[in-house]
Protein backbone atom coordinates (compact mmCIF):
# COMPACT_ATOMS: atom_id res chain seq x y z
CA UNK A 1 2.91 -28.06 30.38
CA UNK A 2 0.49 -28.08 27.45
CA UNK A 3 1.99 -28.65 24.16
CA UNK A 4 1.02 -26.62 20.82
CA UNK A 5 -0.72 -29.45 18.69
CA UNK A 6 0.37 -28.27 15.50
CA UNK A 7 -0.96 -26.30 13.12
CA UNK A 8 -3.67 -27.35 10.30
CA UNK A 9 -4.26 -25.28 7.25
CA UNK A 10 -7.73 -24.83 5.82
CA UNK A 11 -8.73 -26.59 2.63
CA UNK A 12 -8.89 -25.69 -0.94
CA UNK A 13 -6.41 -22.82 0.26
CA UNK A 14 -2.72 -22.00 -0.24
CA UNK A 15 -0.91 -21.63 2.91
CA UNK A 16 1.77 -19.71 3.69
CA UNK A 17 3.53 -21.53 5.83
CA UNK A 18 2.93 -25.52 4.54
CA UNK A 19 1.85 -27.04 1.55
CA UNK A 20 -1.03 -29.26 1.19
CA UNK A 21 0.76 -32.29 3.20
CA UNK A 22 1.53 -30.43 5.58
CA UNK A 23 5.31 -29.73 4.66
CA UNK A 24 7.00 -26.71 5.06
CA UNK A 25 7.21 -24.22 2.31
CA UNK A 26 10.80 -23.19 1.18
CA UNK A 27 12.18 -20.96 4.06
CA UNK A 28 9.21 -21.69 6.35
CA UNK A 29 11.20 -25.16 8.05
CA UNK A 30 12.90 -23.65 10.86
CA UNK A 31 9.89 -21.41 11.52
CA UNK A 32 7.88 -24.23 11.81
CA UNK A 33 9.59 -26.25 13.94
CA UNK A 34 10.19 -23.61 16.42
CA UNK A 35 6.55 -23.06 16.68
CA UNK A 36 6.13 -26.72 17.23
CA UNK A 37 8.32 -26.20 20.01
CA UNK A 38 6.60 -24.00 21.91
CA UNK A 39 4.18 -24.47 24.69
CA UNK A 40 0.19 -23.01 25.08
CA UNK A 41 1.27 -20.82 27.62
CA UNK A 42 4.57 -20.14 25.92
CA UNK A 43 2.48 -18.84 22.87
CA UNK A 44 0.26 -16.39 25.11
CA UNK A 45 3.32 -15.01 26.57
CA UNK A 46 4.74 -14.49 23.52
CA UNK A 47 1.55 -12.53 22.42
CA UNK A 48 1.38 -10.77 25.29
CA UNK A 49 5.06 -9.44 25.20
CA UNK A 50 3.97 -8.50 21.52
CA UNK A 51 1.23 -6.40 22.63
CA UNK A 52 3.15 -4.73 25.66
CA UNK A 53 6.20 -4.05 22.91
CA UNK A 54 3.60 -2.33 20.45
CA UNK A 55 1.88 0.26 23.94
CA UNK A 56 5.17 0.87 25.08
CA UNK A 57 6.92 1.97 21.08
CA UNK A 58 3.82 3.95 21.04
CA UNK A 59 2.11 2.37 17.93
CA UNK A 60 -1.14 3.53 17.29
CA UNK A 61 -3.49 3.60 14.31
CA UNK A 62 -7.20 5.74 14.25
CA UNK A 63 -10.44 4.40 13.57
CA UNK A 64 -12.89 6.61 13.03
CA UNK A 65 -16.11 5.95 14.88
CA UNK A 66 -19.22 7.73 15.50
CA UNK A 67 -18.26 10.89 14.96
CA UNK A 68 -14.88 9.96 17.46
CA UNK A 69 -11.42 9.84 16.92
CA UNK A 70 -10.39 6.64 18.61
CA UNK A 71 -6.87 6.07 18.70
CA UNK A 72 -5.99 2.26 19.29
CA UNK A 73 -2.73 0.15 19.67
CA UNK A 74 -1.35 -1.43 16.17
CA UNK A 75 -3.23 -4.99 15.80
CA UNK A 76 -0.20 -7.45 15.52
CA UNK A 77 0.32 -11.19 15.07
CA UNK A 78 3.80 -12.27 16.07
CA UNK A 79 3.38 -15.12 13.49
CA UNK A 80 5.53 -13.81 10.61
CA UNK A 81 4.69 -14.62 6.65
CA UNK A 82 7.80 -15.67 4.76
CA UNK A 83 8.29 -15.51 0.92
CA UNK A 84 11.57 -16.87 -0.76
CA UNK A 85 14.43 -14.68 -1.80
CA UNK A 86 13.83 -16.34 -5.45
CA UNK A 87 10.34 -15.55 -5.51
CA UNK A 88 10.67 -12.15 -4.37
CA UNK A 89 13.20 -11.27 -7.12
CA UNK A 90 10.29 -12.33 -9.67
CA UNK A 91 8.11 -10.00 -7.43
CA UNK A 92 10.48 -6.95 -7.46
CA UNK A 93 10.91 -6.90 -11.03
CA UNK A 94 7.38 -7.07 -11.58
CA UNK A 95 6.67 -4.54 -9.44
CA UNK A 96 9.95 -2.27 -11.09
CA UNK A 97 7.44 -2.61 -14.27
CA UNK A 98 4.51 -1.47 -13.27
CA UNK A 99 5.44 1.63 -11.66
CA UNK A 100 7.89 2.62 -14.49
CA UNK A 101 4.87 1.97 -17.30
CA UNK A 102 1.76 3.70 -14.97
CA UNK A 103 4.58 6.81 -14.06
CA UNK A 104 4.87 6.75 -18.30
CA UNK A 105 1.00 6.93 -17.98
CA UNK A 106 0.56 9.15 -16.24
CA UNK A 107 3.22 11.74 -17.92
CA UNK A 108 1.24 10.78 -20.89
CA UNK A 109 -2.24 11.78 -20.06
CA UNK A 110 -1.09 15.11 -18.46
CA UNK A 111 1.02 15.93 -21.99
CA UNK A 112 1.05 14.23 -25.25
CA UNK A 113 -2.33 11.73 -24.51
CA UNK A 114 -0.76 9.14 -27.05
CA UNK A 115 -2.08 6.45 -25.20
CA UNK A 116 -5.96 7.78 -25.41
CA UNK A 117 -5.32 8.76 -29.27
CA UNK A 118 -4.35 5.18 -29.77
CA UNK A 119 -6.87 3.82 -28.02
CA UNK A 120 -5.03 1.85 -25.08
CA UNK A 121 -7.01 3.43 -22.25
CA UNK A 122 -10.60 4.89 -23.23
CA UNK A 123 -10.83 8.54 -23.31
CA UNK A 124 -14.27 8.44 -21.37
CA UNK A 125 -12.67 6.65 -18.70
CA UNK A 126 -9.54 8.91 -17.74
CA UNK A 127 -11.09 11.92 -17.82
CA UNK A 128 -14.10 11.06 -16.07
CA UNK A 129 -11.77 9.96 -13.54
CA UNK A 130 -12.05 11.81 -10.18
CA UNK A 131 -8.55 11.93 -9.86
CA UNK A 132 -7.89 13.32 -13.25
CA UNK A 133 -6.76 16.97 -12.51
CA UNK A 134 -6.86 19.27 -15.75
CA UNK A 135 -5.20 21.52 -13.63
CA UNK A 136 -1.87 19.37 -13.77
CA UNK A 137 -1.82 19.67 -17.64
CA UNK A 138 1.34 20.23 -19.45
CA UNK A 139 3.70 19.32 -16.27
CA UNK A 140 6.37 17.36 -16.59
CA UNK A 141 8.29 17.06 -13.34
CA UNK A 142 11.81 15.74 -12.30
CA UNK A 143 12.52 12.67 -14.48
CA UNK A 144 8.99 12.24 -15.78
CA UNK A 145 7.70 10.73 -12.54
CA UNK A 146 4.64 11.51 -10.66
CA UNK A 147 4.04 8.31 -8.17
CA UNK A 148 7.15 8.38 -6.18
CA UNK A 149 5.95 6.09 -3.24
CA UNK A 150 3.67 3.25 -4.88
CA UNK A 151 2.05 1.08 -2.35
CA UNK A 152 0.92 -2.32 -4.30
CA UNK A 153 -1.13 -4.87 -2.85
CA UNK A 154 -0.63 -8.67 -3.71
CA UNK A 155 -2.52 -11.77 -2.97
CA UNK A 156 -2.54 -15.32 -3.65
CA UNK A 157 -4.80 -17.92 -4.75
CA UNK A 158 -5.45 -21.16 -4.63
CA UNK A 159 -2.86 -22.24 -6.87
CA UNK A 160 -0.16 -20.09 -5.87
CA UNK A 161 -0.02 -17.36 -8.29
CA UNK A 162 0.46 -13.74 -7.04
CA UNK A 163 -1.67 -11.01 -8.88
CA UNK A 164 -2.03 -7.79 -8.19
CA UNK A 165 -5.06 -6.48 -6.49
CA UNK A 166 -4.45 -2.82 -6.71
CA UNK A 167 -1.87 0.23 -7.44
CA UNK A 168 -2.16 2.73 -4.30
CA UNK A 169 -0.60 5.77 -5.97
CA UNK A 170 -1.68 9.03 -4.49
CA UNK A 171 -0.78 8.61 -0.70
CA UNK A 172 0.00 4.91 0.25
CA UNK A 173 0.07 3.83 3.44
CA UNK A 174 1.62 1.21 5.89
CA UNK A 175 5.46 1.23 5.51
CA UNK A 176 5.42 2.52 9.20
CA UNK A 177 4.00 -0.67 10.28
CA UNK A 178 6.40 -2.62 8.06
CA UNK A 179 9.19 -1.12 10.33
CA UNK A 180 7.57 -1.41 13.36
CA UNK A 181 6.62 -5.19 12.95
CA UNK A 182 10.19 -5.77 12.34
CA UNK A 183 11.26 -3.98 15.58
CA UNK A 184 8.70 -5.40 17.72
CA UNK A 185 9.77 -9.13 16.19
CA UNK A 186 13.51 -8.58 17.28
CA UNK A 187 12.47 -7.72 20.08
CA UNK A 188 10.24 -10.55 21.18
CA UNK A 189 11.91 -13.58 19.22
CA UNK A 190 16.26 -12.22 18.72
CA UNK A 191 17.05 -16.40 18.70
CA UNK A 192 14.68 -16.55 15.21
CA UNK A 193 16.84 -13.84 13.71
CA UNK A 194 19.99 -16.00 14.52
CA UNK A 195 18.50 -18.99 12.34
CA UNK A 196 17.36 -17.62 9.76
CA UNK A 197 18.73 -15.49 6.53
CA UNK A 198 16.12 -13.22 7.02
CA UNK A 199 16.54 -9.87 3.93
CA UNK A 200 16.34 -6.21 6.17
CA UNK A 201 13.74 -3.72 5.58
CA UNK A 202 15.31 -0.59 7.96
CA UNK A 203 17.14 0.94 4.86
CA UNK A 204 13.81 2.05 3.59
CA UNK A 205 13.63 5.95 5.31
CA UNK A 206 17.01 6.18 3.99
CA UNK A 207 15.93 5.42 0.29
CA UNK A 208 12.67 7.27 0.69
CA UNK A 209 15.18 10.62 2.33
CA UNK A 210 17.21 9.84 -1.26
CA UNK A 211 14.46 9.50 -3.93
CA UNK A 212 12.91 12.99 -2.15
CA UNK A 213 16.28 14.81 -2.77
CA UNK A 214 16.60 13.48 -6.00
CA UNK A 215 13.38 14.92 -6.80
CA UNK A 216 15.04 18.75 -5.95
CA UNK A 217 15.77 21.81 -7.61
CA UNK A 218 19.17 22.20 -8.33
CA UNK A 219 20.52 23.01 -4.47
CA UNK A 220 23.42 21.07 -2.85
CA UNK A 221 21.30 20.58 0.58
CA UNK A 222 17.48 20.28 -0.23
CA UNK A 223 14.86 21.28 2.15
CA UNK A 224 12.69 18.57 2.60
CA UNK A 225 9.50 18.55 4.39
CA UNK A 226 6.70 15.68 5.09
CA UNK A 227 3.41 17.45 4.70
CA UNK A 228 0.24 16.27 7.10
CA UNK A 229 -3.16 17.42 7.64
CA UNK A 230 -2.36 16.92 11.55
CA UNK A 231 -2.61 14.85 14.61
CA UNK A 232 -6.39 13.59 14.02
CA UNK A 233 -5.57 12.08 10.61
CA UNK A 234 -5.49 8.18 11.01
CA UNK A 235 -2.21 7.63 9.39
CA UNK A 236 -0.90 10.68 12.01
CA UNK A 237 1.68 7.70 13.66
CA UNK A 238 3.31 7.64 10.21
CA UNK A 239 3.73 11.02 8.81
CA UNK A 240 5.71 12.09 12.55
CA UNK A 241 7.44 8.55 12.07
CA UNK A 242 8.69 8.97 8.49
CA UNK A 243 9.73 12.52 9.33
CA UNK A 244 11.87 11.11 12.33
CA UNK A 245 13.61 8.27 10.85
CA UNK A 246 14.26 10.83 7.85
CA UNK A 247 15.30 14.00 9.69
CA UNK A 248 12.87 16.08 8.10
CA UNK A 249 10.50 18.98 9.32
CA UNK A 250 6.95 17.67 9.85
CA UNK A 251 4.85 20.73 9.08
CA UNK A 252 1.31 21.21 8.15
CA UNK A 253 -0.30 23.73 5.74
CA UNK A 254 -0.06 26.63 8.17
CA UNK A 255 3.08 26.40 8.49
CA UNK A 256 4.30 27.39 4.82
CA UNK A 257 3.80 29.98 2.59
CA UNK A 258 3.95 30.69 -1.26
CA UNK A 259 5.53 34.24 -1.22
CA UNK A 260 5.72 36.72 -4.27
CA UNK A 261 8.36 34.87 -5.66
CA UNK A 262 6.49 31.48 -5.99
CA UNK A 263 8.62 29.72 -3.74
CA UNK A 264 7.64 27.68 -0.73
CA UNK A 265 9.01 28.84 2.53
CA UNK A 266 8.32 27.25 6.04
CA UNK A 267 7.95 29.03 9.01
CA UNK A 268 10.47 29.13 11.80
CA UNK A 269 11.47 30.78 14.68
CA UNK A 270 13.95 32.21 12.75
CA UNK A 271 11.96 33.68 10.05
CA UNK A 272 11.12 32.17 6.23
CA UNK A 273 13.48 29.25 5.12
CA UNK A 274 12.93 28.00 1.52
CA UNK A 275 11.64 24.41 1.52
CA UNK A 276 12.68 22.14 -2.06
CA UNK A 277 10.34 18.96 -1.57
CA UNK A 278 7.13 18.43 0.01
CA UNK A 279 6.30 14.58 0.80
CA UNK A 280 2.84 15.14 1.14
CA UNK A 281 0.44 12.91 3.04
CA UNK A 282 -2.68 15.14 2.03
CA UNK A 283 -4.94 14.61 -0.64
CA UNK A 284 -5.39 16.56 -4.27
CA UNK A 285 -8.44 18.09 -3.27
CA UNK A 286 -7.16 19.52 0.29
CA UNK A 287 -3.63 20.75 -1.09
CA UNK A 288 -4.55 24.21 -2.78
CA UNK A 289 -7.56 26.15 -2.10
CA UNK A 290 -6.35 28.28 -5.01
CA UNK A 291 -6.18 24.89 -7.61
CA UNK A 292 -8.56 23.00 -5.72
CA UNK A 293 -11.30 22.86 -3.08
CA UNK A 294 -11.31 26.34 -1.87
CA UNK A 295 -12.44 25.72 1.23
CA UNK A 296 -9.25 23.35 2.14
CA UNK A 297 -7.80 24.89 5.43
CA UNK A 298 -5.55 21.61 5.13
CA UNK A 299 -3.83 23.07 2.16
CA UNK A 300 -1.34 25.83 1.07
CA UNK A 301 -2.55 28.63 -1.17
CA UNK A 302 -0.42 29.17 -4.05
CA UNK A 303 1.05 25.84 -3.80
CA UNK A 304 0.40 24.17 -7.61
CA UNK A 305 1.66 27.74 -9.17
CA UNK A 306 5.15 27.13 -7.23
CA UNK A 307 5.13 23.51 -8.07
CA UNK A 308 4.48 24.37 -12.02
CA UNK A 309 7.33 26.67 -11.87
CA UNK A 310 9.49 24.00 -10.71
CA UNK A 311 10.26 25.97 -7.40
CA UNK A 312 9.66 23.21 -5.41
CA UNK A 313 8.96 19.02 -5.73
CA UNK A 314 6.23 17.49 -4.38
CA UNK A 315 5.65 13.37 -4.08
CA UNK A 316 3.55 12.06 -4.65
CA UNK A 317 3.07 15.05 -7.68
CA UNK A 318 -0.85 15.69 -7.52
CA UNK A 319 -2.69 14.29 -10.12
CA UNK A 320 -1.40 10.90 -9.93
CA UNK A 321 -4.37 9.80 -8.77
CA UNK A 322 -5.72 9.06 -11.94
CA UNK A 323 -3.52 6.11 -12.40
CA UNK A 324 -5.35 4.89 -8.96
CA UNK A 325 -8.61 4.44 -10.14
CA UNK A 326 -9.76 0.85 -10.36
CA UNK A 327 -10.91 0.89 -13.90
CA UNK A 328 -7.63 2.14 -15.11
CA UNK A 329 -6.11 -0.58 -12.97
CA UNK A 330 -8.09 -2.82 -15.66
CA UNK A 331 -5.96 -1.92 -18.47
CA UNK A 332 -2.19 -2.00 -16.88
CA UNK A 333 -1.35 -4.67 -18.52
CA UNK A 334 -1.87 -3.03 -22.19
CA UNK A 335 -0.31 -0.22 -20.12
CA UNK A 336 2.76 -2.02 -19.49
CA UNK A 337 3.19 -3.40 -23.06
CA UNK A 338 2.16 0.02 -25.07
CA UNK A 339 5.01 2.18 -22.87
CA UNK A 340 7.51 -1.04 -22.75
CA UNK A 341 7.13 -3.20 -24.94
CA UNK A 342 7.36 -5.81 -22.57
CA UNK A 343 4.38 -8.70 -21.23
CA UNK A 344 3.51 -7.86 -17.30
CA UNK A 345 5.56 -10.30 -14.76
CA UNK A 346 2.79 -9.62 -12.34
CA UNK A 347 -0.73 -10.35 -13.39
CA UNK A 348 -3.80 -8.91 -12.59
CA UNK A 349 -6.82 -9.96 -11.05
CA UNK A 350 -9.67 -10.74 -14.18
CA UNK A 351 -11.42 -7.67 -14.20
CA UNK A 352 -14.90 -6.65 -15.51
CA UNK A 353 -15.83 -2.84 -15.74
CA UNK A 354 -18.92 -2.33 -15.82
CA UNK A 355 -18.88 0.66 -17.55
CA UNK A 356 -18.50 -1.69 -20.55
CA UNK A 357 -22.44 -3.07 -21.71
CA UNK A 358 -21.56 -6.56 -22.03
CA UNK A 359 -19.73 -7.05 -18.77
CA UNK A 360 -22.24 -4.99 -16.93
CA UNK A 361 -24.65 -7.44 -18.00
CA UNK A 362 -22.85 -10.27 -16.74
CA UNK A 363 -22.06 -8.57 -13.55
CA UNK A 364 -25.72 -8.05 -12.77
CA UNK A 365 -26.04 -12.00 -13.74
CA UNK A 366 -23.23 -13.08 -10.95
CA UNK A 367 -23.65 -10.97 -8.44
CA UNK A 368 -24.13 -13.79 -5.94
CA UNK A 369 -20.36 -14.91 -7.04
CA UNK A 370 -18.39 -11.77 -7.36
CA UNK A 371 -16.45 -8.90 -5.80
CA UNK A 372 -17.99 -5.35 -6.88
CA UNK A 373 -15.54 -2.32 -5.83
CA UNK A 374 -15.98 1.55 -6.46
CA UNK A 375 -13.44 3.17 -8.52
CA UNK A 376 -11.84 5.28 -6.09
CA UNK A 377 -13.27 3.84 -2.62
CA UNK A 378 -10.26 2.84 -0.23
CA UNK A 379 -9.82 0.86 3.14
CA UNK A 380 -12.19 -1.90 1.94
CA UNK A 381 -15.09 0.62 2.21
CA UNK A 382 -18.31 0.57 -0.18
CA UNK A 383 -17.07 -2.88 -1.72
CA UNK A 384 -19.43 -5.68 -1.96
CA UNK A 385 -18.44 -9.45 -1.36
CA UNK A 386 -20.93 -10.91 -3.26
CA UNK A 387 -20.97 -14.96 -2.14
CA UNK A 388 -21.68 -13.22 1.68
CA UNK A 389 -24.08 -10.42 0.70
CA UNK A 390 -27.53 -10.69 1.35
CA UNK A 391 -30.10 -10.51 -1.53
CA UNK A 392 -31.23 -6.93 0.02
CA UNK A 393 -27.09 -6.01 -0.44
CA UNK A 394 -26.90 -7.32 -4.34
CA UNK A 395 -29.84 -6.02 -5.12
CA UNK A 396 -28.90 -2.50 -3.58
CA UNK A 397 -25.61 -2.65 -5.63
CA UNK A 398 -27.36 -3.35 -8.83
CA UNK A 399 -29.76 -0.37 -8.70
CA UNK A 400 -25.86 1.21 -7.79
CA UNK A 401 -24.41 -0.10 -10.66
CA UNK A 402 -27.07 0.63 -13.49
CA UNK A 403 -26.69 4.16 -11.96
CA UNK A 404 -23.11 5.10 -12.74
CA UNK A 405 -21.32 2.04 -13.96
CA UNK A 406 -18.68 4.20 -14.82
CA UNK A 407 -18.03 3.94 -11.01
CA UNK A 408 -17.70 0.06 -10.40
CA UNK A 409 -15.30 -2.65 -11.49
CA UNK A 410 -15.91 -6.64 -11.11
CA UNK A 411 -13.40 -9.50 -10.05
CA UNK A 412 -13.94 -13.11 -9.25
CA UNK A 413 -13.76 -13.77 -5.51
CA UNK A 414 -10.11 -14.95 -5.12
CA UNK A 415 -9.52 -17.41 -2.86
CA UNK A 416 -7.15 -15.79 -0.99
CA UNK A 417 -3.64 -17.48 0.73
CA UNK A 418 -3.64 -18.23 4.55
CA UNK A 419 -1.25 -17.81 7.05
CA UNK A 420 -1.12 -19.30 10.96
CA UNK A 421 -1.93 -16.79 13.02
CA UNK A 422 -2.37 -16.62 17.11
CA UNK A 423 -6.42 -16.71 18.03
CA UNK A 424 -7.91 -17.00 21.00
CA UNK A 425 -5.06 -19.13 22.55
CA UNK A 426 -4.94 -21.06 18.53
CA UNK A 427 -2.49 -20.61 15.51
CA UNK A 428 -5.57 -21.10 13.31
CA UNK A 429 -5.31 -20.02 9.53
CA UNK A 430 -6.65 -16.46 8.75
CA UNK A 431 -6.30 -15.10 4.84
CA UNK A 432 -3.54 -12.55 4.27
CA UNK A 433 -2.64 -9.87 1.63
CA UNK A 434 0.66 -7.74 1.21
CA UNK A 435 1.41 -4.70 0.61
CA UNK A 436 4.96 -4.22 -0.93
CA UNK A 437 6.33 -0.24 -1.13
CA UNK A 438 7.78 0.54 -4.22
CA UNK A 439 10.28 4.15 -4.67
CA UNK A 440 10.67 6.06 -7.82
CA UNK A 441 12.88 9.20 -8.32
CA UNK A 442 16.21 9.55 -10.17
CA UNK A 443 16.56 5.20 -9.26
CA UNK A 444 14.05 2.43 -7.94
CA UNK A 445 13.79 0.76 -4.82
CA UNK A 446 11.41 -1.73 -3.04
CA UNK A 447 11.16 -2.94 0.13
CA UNK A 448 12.75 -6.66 0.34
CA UNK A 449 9.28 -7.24 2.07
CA UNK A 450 6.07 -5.35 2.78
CA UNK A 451 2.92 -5.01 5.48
CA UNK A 452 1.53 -8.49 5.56
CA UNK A 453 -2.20 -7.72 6.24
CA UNK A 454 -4.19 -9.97 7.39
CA UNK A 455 -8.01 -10.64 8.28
CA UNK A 456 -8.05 -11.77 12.05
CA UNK A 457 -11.71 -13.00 11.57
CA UNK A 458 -12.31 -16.52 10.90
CA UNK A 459 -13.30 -16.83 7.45
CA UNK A 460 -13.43 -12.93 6.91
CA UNK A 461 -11.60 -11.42 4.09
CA UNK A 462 -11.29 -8.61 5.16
CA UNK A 463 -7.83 -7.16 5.77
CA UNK A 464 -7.90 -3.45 6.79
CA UNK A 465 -7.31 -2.53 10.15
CA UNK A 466 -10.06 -0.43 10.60
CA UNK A 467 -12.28 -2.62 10.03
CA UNK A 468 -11.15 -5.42 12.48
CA UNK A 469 -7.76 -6.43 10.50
CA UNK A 470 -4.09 -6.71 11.63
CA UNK A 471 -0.34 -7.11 10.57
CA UNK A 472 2.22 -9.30 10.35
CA UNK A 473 6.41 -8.95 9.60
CA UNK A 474 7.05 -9.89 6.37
CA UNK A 475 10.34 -12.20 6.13
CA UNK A 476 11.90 -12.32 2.64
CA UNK A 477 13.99 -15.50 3.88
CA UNK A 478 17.72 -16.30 1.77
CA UNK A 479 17.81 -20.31 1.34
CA UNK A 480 20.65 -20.15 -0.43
CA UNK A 481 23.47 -22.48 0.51
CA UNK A 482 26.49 -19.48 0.77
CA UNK A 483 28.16 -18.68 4.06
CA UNK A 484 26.72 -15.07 3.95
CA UNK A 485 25.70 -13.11 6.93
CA UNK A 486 21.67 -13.40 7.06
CA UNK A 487 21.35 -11.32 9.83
CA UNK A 488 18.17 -9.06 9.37
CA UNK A 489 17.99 -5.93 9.60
């Protein structure tokens, strides 16, 4: 029988799993020498049990293609990516901070504006936002939050520090495949969870159930709904997940109704029953043909005017989208130390907007070495990677650029961390991000872990799913030396 021959990170990155000579990180020992101890063949049937796991749970993700709706089987690499408790603790309280300063934000900018009078964030830039919604002005809903669910993506560089790459604050995505990963891993390796002190994600549709009631009117046994635009909506496998593992109705716009009273009511077999919070999975534009695009069919009529009242909670509120954009995303750190008086724990990645003269300049100067994203662009889409673009490509985006620099931001291309992962019959290194899911209502929460994304093309950096990227669990591993449990959950 064929024996693995070990596993060799590439150079001039940080790896995941070993450091540069080859030792294990801290937490990543007994991982590493149970891979060692596998066989070739052992490996593939590993994978393959993986795979069978993910068709037979029914995990599924849409790519949109040609006009098709092509619904495909969760990517997966049964490799997991472990971070120290220690670490993460430095990683939860950074995130804590961010999402407590951008939901002080973004109160801010829909009421008092101190931050634009004092000059933290540039006028010009918030409200020529696309996600600024004038229509959301002078809200303030339950405890001054707007981004309850707050998907933030991490990566590493070369020298091991963690910055944030974005704030995914109007419908984040992913925590789905957090759980699932988890399942599928206990299912596949049970003798790995026996070794290893391994923190438990499966409390998280409980905390998301409790930060949506929170959010309620004042009613002992809240209504609560999750809120999709239907079955052909790529994140589909989540929204009828969530509602599930929460016991909540999944509805879509057609079934509720804003009725004389400017309530929302949902409807039954039974006739009308008053709904308290929406978790809504659609976006600002689709929600209210009366506040927004009027030809959403998506949406609910009448919706905003109930949610202004206070009849009814919805999360995320609309209009946090503004805090999304990637040119506000430039100036969280002022963010965080104007609302808290405090310097960020989590850094972010050097930033150039180009709506700025001088940094457009030098944009247009590096293209060949830089990463140019649109403001509000998600899924890796209408980004260009500037050290693999073709002269044709950086020349396209600097006729793009000088057009509405409002519209792009610059960032140095990061080096990002590898982890082993399973190809073609190899655990080869392949460069990974996370996304970590942070909760905000009446308390805070975060997952003790996130979606480990990670690009399954050699040399691509490219993470996204739909365009050719999978998953991996996420193990926030205890090495501490007390007798406690570390069974995971």
């Amino acid at each position: 029988m064929q024996r693995w021959n070990g596993y060799r990170p590439g150079n001039g990155y940080y790896d995941e799993l070993v450091d540069a000579s080859g030792q294990p990180r801290p937490g990543c020992g007994h991982l590493l020498e149970y891979l060692k101890s596998l066989s070739v063949e052992e490996l593939a049937d590993r994978h393959q049990a993986a795979d069978a796991t993910i068709r037979a749970m029914g995990i599924t993700f849409t790519v949109y293609s040609d006009g098709q709706n092509i619904d495909r089987s969760w990517p997966f690499d049964f490799v997991p990516r472990i971070i120290e408790r220690q670490e993460w603790a430095t990683i939860q309280a950074g995130l804590f901070q961010r999402l407590r300063a951008l939901n002080l934000f973004i109160n801010d900018i829909y009421n008092d504006q101190r931050a634009l009078r004092d000059g933290v964030v540039p006028e010009s830039v918030v409200l020529q936002s696309r996600d600024f919604r004038p229509q959301c002005r002078g809200i303030s809903p339950p405890h001054g939050v707007w981004a309850h669910v707050c998907g933030t993506d991490l990566v590493r560089d070369k020298d091991g520090t963690l910055y944030v790459l974005e704030d995914n604050l109007r419908v984040p995505s992913g925590v789905s495949y957090m759980l699932e990963n988890r399942h599928v891993m206990k299912r596949i390796f049970p003798e790995l969870f026996e070794h290893n002190r391994i923190m438990p994600v499966d409390a998280y549709p409980g905390q998301l159930l409790d930060t949506l009631a929170s959010l309620a009117p004042d009613t002992p046994n809240p209504e609560i709904v999750v809120l999709t635009p239907g079955i052909y909506n790529s994140a589909y496998f989540e929204h009828s997940y969530l509602a599930q593992q929460m016991g909540a109705e999944l509805v879509e716009g057609r079934d509720l109704v804003v009725s004389d009273d400017d309530h929302v009511y949902m409807r039954t077999i039974h006739g009308l029953e008053r709904v308290d919070v929406i978790y809504r999975r659609i976006d600002d534009d689709f929600l209210d043909p009366e506040a927004f695009r009027a030809d959403s069919t998506l949406g609910v009529p009448g919706l905003l005017r109930a949610w202004r009242k206070g009849h009814v909670a919805i999360a995320n509120a609309p209009g946090a989208g503004v805090a999304d954009d990637k040119v506000v995303y430039a100036h969280v750190p002022d963010l965080i130390r104007y609302f808290l008086g405090e310097e960020p724990i989590l850094p972010n990645v050097p930033t150039w907007q180009c709506v700025d003269p001088e940094a457009r300049a030098y944009v247009l100067d590096h293209l060949h070495e830089l990463v140019i994203k649109p403001a509000n662009e998600s899924g890796g889409y209408g980004m260009l990677i500037g050290p693999n673009a073709s002269d044709d490509e950086r020349a396209q985006f600097a006729e793009l650029i000088r057009a509405n620099p409002r519209n792009y931001i610059a960032q140095p291309t990061l080096s990002l961390s590898t982890c082993p992962t399973l190809c073609a019959g190899e655990i080869e290194p392949r460069h990974v991000d996370l996304r970590p899911f942070v909760l905000q209502g009446k308390g805070f929460n975060v997952t003790t872990g996130g979606l480990s994304r990670v690009a399954l093309r050699k040399g691509s950096l490219i993470v996204n799913s739909s365009q050719g990227g999978g998953s991996k669990d996420t193990w926030v591993v205890d090495t501490g030396e007390d007798t406690a449990n570390g069974v995971a959950g």
